[in-house]
Protein backbone atom coordinates (compact mmCIF):
# COMPACT_ATOMS: atom_id res chain seq x y z
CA UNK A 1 -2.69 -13.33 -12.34
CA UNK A 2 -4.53 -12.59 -9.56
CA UNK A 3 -4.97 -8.32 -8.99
CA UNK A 4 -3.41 -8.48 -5.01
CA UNK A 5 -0.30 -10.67 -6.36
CA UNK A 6 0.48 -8.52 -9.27
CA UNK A 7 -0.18 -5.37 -6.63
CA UNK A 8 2.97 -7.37 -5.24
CA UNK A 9 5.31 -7.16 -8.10
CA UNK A 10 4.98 -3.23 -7.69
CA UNK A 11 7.19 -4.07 -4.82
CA UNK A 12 9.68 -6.18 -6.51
CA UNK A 13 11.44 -3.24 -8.31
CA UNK A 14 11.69 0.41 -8.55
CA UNK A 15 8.26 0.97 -9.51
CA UNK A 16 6.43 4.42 -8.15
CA UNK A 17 3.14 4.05 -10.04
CA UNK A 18 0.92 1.53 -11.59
CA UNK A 19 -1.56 2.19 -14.33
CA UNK A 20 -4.72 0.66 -14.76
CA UNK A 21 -6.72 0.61 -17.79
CA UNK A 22 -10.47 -0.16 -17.51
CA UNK A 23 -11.10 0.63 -21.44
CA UNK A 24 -10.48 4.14 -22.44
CA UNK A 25 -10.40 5.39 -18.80
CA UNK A 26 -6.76 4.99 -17.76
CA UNK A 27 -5.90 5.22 -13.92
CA UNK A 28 -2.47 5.92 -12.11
CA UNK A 29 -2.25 5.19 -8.72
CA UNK A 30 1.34 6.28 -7.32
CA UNK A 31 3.02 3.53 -4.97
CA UNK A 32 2.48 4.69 -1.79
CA UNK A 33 -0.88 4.09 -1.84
CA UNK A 34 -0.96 0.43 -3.50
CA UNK A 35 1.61 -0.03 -0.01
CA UNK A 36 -1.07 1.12 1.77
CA UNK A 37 -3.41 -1.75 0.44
CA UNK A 38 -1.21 -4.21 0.24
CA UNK A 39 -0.75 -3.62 4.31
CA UNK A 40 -3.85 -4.63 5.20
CA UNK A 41 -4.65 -1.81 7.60
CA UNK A 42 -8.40 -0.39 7.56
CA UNK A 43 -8.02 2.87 4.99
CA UNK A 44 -9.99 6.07 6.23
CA UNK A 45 -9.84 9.74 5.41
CA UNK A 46 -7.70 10.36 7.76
CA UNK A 47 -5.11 7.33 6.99
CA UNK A 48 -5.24 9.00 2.98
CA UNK A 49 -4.45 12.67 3.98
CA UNK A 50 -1.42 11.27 6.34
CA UNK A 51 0.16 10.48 3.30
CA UNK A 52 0.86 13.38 1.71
């Protein structure tokens, strides 16, 4: 499945994270910012600290 689909399916439910495991490094990345991606707005510093 394609990484911007499945991004998708974080949507779908009542997901606040997603977890990504590249090997032993495991990465959490909370919902609001996969939102942000999956917008398709330009993401700057400033757009990131807005969020918080």
């Amino acid at each position: 499945m394609p990484a911007f689909e499945a991004l998708r399916l974080i949507r779908s439910d009542r997901f606040v994270a997603a977890q990504f495991d590249a090997g032993s490094a495991a990465l959490v990345v909370l919902r609001k910012y996969i939102d942000l991606v999956l917008a398709g707005d330009p993401i700057d510093a400033s757009t990131v600290e807005g969020l918080a």
